[in-house]
C-alpha atoms as a PDB file:
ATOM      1  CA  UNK A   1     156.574  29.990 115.568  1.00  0.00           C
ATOM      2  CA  UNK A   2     159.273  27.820 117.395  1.00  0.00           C
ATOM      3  CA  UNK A   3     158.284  24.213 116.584  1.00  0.00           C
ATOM      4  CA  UNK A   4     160.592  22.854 118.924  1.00  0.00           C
ATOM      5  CA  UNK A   5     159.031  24.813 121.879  1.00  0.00           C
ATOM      6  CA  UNK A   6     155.543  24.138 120.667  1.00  0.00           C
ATOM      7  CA  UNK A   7     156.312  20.613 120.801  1.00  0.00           C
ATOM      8  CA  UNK A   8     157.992  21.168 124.354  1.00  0.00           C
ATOM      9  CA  UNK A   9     155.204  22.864 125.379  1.00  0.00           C
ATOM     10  CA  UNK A  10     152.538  20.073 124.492  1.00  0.00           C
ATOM     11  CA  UNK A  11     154.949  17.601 126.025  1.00  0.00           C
ATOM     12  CA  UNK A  12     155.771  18.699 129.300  1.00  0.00           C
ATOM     13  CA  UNK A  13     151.917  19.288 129.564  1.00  0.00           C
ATOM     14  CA  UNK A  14     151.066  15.713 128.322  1.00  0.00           C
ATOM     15  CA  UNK A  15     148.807  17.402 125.805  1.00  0.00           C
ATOM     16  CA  UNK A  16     148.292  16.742 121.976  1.00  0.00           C
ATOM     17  CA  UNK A  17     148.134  19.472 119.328  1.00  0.00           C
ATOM     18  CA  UNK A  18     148.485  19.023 115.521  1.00  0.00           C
ATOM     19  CA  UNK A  19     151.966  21.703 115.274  1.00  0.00           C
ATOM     20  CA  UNK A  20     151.575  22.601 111.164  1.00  0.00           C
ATOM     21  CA  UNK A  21     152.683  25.691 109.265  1.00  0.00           C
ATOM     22  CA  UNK A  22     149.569  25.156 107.448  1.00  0.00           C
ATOM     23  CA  UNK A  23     145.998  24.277 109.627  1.00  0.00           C
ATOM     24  CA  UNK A  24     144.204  22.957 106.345  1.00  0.00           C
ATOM     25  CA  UNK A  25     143.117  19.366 106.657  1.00  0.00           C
ATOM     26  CA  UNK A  26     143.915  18.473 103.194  1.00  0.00           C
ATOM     27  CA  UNK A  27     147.626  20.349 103.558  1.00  0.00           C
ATOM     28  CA  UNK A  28     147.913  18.440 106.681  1.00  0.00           C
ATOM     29  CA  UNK A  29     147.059  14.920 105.234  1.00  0.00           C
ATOM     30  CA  UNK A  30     149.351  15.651 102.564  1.00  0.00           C
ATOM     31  CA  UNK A  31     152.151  16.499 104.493  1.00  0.00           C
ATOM     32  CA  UNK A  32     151.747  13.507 106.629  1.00  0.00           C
ATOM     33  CA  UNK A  33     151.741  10.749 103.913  1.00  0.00           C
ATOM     34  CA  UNK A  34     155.012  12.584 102.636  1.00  0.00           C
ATOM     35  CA  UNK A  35     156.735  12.210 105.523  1.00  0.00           C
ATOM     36  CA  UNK A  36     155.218   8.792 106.403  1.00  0.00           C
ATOM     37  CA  UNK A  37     156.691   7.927 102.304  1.00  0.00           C
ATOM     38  CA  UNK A  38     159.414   9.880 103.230  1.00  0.00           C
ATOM     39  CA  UNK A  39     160.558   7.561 106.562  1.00  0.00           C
ATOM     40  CA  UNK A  40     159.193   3.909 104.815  1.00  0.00           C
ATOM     41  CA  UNK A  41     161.090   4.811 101.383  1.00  0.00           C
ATOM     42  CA  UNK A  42     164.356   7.089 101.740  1.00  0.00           C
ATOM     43  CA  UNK A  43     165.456   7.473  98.789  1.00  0.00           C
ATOM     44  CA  UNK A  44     162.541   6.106  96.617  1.00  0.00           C
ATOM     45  CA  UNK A  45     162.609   9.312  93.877  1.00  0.00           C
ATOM     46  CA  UNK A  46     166.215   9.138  94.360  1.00  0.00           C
ATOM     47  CA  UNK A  47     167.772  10.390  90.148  1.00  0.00           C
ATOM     48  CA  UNK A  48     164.569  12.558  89.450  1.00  0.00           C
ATOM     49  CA  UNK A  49     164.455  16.265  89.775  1.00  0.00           C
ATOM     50  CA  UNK A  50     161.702  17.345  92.008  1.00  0.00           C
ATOM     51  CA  UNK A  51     160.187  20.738  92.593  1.00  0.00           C
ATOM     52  CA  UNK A  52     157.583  22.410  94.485  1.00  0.00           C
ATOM     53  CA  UNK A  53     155.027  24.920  93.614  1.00  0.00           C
ATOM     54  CA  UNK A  54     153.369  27.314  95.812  1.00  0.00           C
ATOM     55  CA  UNK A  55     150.852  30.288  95.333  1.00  0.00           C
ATOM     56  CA  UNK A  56     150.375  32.791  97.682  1.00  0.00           C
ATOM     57  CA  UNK A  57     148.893  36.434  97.996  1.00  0.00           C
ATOM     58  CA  UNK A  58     151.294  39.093  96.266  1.00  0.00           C
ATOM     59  CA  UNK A  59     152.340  40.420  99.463  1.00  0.00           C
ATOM     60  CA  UNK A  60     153.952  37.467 100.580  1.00  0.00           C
ATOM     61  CA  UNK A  61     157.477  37.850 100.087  1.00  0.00           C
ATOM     62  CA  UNK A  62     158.971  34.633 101.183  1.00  0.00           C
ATOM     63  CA  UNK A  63     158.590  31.431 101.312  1.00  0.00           C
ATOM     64  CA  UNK A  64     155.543  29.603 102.660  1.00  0.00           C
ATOM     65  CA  UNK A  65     156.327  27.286 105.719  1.00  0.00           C
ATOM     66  CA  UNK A  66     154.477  24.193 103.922  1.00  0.00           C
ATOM     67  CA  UNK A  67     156.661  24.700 100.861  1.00  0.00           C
ATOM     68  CA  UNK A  68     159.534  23.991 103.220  1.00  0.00           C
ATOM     69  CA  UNK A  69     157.883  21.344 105.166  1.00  0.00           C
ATOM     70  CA  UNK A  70     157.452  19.587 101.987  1.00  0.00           C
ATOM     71  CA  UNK A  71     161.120  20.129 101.006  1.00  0.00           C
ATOM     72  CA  UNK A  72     162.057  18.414 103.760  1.00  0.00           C
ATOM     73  CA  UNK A  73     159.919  15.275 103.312  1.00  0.00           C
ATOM     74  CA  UNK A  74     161.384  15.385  99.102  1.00  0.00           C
ATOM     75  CA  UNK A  75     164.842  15.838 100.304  1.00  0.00           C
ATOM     76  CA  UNK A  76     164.603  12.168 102.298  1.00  0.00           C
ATOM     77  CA  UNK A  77     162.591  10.473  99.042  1.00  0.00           C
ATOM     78  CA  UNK A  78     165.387  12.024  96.813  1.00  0.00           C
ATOM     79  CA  UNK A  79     169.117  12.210  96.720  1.00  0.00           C
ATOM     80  CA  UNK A  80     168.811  16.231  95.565  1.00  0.00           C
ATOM     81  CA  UNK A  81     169.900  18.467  98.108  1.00  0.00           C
ATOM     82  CA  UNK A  82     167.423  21.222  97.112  1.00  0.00           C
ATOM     83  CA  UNK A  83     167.694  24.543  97.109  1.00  0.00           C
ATOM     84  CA  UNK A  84     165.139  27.077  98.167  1.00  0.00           C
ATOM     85  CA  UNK A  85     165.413  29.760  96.484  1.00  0.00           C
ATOM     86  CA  UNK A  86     166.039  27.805  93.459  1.00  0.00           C
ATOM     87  CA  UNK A  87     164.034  24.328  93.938  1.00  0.00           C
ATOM     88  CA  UNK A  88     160.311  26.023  95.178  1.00  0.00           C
ATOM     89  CA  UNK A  89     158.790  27.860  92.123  1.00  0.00           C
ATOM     90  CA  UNK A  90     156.623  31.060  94.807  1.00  0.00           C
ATOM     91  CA  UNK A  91     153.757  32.102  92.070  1.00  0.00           C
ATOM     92  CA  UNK A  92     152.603  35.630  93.623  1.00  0.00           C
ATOM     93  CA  UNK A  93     150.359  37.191  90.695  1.00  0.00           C
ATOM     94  CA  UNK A  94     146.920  36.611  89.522  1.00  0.00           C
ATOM     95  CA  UNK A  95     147.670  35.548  86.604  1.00  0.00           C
ATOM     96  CA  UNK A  96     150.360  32.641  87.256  1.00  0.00           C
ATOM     97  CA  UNK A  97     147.516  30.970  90.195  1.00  0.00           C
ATOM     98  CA  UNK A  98     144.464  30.873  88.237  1.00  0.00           C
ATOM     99  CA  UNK A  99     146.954  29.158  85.463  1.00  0.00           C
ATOM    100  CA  UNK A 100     148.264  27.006  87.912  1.00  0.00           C
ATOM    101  CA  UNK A 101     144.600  26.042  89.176  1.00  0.00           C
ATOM    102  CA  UNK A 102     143.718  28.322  91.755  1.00  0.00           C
ATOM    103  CA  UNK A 103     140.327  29.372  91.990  1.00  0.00           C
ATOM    104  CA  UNK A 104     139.692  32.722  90.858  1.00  0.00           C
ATOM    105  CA  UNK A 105     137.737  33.390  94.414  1.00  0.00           C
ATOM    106  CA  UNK A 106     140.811  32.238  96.625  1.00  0.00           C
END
């Protein structure tokens, strides 16, 4: 959706919402304490290459809207400039998830 008018939305009603591209608690914890890292310490992971990993179903074709969330949040704690298509690592078969740790019954 349009962040910007979901967060116009809840504003000019004088309403709260948690606005996530992911609704899991855990996701949305995470992403929080990156961007609260991300605002106290620019530039804390600044010379090290980071990288995100995400797994999805196979029919996803692009890219997951926490995976750029959390680009975002890396991209202030680093000085890389991250790419996309080249810097997110989109796992999309069986067989790379359950190596990567998901549960065979997600």
């Amino acid at each position: 959706g349009d962040r910007e008018q979901l967060m116009s939305d809840m504003e000019s009603r004088d309403a709260f919402a948690v606005i996530a591209p992911n609704m899991g608690k855990q996701i949305v914890a995470m992403q929080a304490g990156l961007e609260d890292l991300a605002e106290k310490f620019p530039s804390a992971f600044a010379g090290y290459k980071l990288e995100v990993t995400e797994s999805h179903q196979k029919t996803k074709a692009d890219t997951s809207g926490t995976a750029k969330a959390v680009i975002g949040s890396l991209k202030t704690l680093s000085d890389d400039d991250f790419d996309l298509e080249e810097d997110i690592k989109m796992l999309r078969d069986d067989e790379s998830s359950l190596a990567f740790g998901v549960p065979e019954d997600a």
